[in-house]
PDB file of N, CA and C in Angstrom:
ATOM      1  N   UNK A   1      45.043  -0.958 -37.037  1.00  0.00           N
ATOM      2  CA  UNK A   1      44.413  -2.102 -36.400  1.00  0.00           C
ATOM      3  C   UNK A   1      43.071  -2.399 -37.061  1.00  0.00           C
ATOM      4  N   UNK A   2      42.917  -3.654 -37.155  1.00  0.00           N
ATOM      5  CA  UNK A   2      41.571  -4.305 -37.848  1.00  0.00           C
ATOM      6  C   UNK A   2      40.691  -4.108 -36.896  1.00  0.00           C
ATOM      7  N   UNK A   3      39.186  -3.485 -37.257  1.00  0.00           N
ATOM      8  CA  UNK A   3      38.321  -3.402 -36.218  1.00  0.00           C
ATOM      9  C   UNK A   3      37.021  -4.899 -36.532  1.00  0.00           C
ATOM     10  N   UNK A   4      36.723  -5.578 -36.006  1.00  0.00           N
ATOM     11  CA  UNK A   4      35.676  -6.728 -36.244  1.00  0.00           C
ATOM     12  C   UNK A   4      35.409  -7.042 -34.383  1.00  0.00           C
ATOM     13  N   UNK A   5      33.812  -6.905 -34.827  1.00  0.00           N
ATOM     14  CA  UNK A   5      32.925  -7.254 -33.896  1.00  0.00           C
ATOM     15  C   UNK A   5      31.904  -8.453 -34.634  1.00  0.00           C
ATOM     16  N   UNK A   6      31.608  -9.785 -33.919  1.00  0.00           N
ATOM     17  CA  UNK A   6      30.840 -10.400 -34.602  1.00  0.00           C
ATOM     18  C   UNK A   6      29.229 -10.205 -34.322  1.00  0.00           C
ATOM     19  N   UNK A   7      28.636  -9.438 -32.968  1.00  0.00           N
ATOM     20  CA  UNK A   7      27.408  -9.082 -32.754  1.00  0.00           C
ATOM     21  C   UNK A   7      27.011  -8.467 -32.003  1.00  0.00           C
ATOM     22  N   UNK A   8      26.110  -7.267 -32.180  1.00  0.00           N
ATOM     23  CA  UNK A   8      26.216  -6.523 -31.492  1.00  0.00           C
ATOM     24  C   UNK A   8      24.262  -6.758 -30.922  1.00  0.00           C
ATOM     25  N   UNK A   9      23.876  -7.145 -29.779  1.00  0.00           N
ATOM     26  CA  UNK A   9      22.717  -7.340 -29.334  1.00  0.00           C
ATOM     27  C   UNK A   9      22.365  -6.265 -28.399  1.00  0.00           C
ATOM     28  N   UNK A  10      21.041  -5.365 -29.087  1.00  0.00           N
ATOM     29  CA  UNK A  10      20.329  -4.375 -28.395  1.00  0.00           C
ATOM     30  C   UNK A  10      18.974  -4.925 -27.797  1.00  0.00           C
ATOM     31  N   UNK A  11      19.296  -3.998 -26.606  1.00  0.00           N
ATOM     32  CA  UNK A  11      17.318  -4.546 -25.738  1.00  0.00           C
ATOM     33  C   UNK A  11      16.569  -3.661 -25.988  1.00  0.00           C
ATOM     34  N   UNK A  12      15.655  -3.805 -25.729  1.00  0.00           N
ATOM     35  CA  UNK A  12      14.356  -2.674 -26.271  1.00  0.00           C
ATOM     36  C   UNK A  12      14.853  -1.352 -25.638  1.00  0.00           C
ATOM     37  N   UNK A  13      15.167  -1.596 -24.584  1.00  0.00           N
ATOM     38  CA  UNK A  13      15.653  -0.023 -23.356  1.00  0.00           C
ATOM     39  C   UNK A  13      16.958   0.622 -24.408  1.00  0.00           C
ATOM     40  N   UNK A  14      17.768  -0.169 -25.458  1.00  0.00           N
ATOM     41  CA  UNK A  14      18.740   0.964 -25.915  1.00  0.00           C
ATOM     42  C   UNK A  14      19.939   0.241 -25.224  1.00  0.00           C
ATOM     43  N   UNK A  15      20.049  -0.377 -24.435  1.00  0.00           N
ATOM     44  CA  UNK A  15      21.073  -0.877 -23.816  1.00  0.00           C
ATOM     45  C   UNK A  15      21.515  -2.161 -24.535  1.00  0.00           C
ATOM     46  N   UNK A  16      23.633  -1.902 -24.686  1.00  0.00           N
ATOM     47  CA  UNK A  16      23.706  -3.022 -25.861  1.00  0.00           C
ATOM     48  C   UNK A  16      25.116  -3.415 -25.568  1.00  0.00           C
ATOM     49  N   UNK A  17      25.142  -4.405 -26.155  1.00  0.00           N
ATOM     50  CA  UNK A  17      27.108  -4.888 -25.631  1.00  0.00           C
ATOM     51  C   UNK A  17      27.491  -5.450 -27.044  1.00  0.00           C
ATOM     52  N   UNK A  18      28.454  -5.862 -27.191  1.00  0.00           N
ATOM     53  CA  UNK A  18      29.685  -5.917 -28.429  1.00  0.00           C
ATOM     54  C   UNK A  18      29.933  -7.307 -28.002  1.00  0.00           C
ATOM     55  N   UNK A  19      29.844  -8.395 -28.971  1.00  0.00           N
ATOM     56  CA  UNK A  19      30.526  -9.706 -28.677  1.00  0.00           C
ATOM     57  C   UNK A  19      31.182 -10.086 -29.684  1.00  0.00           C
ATOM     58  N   UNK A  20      32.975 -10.846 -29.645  1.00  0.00           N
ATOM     59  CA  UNK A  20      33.490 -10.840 -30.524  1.00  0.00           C
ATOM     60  C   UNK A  20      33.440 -12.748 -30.162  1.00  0.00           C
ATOM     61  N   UNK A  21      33.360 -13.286 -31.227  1.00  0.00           N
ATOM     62  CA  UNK A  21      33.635 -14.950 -30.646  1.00  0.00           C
ATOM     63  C   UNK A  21      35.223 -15.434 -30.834  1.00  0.00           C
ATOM     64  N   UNK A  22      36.015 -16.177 -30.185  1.00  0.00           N
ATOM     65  CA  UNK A  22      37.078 -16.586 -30.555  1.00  0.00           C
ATOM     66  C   UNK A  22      37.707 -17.742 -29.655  1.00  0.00           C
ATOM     67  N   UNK A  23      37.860 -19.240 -30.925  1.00  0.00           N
ATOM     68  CA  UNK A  23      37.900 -20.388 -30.367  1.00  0.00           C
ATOM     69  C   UNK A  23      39.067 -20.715 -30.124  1.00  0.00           C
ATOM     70  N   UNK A  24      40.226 -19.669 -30.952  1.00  0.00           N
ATOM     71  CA  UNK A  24      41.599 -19.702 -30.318  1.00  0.00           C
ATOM     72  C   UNK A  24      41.925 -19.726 -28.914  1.00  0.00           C
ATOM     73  N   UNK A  25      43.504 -19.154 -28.369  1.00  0.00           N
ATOM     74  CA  UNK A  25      44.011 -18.727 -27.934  1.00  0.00           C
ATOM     75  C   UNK A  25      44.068 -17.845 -27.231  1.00  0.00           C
ATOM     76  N   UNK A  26      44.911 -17.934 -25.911  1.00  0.00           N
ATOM     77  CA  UNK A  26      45.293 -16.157 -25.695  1.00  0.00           C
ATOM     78  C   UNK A  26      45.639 -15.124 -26.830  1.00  0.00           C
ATOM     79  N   UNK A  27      46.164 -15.219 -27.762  1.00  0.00           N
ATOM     80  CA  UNK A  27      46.288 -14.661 -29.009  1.00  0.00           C
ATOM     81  C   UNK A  27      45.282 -13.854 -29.848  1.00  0.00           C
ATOM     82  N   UNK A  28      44.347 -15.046 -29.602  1.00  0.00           N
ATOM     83  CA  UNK A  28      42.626 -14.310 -29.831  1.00  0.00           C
ATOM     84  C   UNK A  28      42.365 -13.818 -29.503  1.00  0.00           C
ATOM     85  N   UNK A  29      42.037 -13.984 -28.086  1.00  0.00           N
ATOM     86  CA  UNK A  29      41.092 -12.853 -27.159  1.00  0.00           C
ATOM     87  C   UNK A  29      41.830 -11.721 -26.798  1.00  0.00           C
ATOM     88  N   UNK A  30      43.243 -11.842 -27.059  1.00  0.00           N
ATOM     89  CA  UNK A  30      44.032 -10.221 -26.824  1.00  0.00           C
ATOM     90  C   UNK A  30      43.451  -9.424 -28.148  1.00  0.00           C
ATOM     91  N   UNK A  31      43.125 -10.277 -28.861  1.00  0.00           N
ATOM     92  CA  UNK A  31      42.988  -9.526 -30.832  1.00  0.00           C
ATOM     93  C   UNK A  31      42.001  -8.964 -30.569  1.00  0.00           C
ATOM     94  N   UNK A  32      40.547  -9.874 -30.274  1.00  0.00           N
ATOM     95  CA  UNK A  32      39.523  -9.778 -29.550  1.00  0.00           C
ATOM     96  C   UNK A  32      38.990  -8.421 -29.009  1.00  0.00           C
ATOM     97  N   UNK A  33      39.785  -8.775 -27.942  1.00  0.00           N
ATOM     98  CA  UNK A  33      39.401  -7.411 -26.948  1.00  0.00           C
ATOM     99  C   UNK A  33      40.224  -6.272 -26.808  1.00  0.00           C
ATOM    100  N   UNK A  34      41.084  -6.040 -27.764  1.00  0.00           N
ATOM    101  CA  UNK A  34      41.601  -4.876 -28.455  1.00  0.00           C
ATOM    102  C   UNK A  34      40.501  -4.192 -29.365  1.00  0.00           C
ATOM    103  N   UNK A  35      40.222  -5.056 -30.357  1.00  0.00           N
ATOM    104  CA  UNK A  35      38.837  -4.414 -31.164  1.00  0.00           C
ATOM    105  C   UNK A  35      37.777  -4.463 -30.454  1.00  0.00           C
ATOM    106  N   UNK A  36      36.907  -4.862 -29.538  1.00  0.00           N
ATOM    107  CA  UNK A  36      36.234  -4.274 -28.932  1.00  0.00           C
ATOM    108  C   UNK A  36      36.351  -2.718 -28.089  1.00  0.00           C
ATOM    109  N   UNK A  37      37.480  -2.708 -27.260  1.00  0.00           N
ATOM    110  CA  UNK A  37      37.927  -1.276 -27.051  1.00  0.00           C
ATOM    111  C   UNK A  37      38.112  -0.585 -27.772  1.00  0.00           C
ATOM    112  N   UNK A  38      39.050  -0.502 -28.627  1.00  0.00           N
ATOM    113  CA  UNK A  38      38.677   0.655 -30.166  1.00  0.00           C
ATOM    114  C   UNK A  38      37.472   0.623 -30.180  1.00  0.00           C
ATOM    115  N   UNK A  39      36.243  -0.196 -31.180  1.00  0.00           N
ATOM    116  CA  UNK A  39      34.936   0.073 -30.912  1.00  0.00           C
ATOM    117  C   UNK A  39      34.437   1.342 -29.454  1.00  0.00           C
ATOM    118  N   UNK A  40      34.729   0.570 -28.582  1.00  0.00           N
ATOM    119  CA  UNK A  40      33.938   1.763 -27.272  1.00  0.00           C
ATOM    120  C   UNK A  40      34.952   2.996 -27.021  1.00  0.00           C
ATOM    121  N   UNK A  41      36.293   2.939 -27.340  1.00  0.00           N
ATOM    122  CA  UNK A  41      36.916   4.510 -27.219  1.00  0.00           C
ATOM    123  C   UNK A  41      36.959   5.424 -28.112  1.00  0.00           C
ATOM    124  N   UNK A  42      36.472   4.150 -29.691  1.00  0.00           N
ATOM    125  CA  UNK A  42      36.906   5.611 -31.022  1.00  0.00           C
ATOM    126  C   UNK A  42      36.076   5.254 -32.313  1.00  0.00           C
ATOM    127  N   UNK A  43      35.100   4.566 -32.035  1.00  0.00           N
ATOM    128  CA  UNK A  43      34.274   4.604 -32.319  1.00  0.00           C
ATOM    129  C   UNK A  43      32.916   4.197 -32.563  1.00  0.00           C
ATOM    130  N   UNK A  44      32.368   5.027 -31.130  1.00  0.00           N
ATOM    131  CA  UNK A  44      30.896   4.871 -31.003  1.00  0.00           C
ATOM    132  C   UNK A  44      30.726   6.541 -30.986  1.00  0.00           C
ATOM    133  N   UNK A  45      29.961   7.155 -30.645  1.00  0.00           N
ATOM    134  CA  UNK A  45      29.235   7.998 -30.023  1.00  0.00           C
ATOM    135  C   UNK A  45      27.960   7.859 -28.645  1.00  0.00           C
ATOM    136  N   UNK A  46      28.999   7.762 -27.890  1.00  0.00           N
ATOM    137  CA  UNK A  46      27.955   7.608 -26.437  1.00  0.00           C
ATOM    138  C   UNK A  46      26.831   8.545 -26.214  1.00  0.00           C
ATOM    139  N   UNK A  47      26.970   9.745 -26.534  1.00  0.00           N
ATOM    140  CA  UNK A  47      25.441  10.737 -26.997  1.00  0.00           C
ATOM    141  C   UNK A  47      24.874  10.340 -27.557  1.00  0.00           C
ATOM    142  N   UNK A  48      24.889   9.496 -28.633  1.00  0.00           N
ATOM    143  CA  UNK A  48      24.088   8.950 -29.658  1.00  0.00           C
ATOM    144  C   UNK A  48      23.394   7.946 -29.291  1.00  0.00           C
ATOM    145  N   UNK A  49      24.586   6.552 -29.360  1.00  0.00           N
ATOM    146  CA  UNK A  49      23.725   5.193 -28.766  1.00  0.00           C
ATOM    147  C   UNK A  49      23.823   4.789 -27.113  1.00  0.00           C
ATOM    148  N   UNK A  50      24.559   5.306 -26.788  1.00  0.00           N
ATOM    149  CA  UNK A  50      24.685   5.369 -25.297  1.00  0.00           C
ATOM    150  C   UNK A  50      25.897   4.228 -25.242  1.00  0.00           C
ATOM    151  N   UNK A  51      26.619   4.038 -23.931  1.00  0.00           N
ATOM    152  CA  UNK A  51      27.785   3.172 -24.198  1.00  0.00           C
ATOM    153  C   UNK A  51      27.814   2.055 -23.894  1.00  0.00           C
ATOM    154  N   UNK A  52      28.303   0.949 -24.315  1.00  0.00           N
ATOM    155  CA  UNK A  52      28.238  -0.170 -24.590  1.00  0.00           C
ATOM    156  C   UNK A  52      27.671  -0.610 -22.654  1.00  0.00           C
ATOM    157  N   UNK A  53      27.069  -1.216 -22.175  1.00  0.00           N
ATOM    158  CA  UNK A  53      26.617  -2.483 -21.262  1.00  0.00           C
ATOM    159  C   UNK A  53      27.613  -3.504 -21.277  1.00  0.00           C
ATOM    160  N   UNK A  54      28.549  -4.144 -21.674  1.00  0.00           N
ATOM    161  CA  UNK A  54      29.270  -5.093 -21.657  1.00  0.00           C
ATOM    162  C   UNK A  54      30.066  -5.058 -22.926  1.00  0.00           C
ATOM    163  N   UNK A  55      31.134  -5.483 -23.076  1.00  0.00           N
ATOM    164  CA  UNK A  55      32.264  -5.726 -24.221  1.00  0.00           C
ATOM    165  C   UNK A  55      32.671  -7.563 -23.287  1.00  0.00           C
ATOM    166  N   UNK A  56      32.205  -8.548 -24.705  1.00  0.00           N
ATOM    167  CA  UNK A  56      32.044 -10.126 -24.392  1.00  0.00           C
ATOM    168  C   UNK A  56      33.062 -10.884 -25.467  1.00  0.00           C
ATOM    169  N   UNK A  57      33.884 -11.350 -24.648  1.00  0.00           N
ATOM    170  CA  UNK A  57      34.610 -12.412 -25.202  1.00  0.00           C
ATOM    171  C   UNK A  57      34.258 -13.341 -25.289  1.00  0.00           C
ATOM    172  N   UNK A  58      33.494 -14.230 -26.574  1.00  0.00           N
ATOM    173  CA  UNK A  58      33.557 -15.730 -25.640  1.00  0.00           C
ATOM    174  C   UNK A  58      34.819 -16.626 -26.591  1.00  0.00           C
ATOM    175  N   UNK A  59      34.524 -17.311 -25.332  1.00  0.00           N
ATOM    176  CA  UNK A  59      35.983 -18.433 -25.993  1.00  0.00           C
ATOM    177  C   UNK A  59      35.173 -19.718 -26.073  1.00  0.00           C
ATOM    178  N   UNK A  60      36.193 -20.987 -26.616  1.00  0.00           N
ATOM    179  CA  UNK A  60      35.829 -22.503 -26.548  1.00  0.00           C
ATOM    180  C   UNK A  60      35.850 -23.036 -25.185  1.00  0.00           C
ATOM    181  N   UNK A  61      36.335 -22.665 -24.305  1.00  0.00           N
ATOM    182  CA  UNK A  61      36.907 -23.512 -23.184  1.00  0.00           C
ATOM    183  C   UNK A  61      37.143 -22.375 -22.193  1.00  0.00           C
ATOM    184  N   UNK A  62      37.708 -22.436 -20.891  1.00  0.00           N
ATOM    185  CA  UNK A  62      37.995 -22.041 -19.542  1.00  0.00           C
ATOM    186  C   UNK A  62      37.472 -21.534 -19.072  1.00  0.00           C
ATOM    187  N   UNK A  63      37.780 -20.336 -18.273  1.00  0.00           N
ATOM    188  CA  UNK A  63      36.789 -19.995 -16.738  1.00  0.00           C
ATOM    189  C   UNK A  63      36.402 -18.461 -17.314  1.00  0.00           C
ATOM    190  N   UNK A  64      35.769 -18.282 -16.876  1.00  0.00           N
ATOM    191  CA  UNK A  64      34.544 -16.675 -16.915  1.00  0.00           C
ATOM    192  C   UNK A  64      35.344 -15.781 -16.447  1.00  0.00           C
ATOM    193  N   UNK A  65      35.650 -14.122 -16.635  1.00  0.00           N
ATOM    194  CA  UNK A  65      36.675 -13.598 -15.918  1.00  0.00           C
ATOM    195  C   UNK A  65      36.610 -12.517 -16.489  1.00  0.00           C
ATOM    196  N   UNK A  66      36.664 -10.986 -16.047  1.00  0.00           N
ATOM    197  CA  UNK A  66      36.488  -9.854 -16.420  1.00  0.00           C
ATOM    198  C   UNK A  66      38.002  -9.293 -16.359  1.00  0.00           C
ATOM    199  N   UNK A  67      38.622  -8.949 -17.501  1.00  0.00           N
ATOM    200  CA  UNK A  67      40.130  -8.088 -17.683  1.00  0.00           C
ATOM    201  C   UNK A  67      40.078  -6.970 -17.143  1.00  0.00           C
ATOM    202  N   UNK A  68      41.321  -6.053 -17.137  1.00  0.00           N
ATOM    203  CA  UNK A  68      41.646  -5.164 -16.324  1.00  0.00           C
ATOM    204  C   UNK A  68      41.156  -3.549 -17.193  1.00  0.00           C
ATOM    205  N   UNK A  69      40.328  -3.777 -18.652  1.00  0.00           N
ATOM    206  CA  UNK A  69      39.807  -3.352 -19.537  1.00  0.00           C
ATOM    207  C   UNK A  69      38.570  -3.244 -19.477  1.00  0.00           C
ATOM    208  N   UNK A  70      38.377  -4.010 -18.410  1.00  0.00           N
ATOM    209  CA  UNK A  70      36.549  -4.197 -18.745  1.00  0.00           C
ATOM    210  C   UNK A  70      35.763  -5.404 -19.810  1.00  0.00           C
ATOM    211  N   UNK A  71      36.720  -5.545 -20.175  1.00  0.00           N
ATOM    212  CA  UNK A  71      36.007  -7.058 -21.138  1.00  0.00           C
ATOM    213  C   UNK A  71      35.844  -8.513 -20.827  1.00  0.00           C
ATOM    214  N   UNK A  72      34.780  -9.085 -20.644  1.00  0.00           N
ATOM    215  CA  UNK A  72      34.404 -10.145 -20.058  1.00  0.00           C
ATOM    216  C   UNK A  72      34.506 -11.238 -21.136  1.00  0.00           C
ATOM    217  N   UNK A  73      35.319 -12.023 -20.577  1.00  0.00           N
ATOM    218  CA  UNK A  73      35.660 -13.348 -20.808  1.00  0.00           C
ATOM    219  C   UNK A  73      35.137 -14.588 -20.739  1.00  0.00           C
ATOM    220  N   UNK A  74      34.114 -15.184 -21.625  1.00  0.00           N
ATOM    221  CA  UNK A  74      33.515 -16.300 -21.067  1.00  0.00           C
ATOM    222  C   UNK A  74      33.508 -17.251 -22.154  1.00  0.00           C
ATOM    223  N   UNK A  75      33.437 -18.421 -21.348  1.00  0.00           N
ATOM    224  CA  UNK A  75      33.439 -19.484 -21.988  1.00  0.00           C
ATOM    225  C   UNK A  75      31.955 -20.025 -22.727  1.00  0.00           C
ATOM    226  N   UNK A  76      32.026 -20.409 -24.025  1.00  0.00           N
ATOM    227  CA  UNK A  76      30.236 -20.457 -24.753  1.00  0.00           C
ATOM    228  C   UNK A  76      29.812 -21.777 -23.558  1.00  0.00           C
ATOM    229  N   UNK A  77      30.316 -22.777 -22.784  1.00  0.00           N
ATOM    230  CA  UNK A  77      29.838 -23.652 -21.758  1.00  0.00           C
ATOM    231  C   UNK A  77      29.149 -22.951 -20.661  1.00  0.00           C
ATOM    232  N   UNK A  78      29.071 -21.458 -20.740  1.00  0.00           N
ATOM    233  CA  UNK A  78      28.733 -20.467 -19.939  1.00  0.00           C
ATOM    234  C   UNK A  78      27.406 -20.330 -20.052  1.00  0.00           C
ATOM    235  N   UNK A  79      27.122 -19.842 -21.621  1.00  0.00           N
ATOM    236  CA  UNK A  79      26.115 -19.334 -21.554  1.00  0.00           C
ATOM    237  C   UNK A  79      24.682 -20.522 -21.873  1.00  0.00           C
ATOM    238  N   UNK A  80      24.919 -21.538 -21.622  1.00  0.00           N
ATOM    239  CA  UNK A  80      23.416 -22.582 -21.971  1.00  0.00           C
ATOM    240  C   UNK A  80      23.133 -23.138 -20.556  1.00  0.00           C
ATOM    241  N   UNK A  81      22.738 -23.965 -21.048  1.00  0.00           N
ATOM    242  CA  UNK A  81      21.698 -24.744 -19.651  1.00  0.00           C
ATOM    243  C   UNK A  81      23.032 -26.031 -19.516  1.00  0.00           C
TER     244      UNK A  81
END
């Protein structure tokens, strides 16, 4: 499996989440948030950087919504003013 994360944003505290962008499909965000989980089950080191704060999908379009994985689903209409 291909691993790609497009950004990974840390806060000063150490605390950090994984965002993959994808303007596709369900197709995407299953691709998506498969490689984000690899990332947080096989390879990070949670002793090290501590474990991810959020794993973020965003998509082009639909509703906000957290999977049965833990990966949050949102639409980029989400995150502005």
């Amino acid at each position: 499996m291909h691993l790609e994360v497009d950004a990974i944003i840390r806060r000063r505290n150490g605390e950090w989440i994984a965002v993959e962008i994808k303007l596709g499909g369900r197709a995407a965000v299953e691709a998506a948030a498969a490689s984000l989980t690899k990332l947080r089950d096989d390879r990070i080191d949670p002793a090290k950087v501590g474990a991810p704060r959020r794993l973020v999908v965003v998509t082009a379009t639909g509703f906000a919504y957290e999977r049965t994985d833990g990966v949050a689903v949102v639409p980029i209409t989400a995150l502005g003013p």
